[in-house]
Protein backbone atom coordinates (compact mmCIF):
# COMPACT_ATOMS: atom_id res chain seq x y z
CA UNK A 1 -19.70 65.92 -27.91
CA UNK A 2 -18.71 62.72 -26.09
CA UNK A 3 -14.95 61.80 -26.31
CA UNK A 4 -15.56 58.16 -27.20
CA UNK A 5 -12.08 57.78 -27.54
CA UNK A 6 -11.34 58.18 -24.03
CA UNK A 7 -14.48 56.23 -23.34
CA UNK A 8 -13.23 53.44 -25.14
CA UNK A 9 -9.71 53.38 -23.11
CA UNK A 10 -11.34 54.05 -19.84
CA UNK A 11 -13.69 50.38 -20.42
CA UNK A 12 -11.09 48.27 -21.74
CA UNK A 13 -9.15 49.26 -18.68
CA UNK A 14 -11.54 48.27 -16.81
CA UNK A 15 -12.40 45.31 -17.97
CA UNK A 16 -8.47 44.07 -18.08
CA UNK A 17 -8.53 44.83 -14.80
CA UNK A 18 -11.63 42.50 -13.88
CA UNK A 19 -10.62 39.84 -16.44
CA UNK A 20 -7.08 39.92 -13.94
CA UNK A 21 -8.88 39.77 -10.93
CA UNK A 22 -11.21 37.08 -11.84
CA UNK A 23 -7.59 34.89 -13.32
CA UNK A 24 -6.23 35.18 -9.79
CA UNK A 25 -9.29 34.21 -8.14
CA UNK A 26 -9.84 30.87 -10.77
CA UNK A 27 -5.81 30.09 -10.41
CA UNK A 28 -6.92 30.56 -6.20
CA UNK A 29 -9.87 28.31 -6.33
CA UNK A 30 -7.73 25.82 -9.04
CA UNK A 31 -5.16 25.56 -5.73
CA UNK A 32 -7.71 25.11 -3.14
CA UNK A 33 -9.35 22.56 -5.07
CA UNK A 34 -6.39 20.72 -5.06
CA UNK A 35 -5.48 21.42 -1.44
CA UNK A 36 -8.89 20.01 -0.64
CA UNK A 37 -8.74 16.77 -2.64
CA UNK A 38 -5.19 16.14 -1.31
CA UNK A 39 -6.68 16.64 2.17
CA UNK A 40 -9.74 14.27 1.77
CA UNK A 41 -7.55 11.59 0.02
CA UNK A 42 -4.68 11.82 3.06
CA UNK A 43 -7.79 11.43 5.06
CA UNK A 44 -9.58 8.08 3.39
CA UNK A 45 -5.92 6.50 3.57
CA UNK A 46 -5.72 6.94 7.03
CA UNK A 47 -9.20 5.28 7.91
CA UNK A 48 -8.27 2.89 5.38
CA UNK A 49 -5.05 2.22 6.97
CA UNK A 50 -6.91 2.11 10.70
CA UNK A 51 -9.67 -0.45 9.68
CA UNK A 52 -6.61 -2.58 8.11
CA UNK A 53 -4.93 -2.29 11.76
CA UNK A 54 -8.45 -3.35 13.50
CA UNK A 55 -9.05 -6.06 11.21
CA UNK A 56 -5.57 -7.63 11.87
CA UNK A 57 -6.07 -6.49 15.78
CA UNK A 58 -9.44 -8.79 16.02
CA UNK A 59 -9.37 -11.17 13.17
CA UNK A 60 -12.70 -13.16 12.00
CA UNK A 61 -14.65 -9.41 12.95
CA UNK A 62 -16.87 -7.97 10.28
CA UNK A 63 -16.55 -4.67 9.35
């Protein structure tokens, strides 16, 4: 006869242990994410900031 009991323990173990791993890899990707998007904002301000500096370096130039 199957012990279902033990069956039962042995799954939700399991599957607290998955549902942990897959928290830590969201809360991972949730920090990257905002890495990233600090990264690519830092980035636009600087061209932003250079094509201010050109513009005032050769005035009357279109972009």
């Amino acid at each position: 006869m199957p012990d279902y009991k033990a069956m039962y323990y042995h799954l939700s173990g399991r599957m607290a242990t998955a549902l942990e791993a897959l928290e830590a890899t969201t809360g991972a990707l949730v920090v990257m994410t905002e890495k990233l998007k600090l990264a690519q904002q830092t980035t636009e301000e600087m061209f932003m900031d250079s094509a201010d500096e050109d513009l005032e370096d050769h005035p009357g130039e279109a972009e």
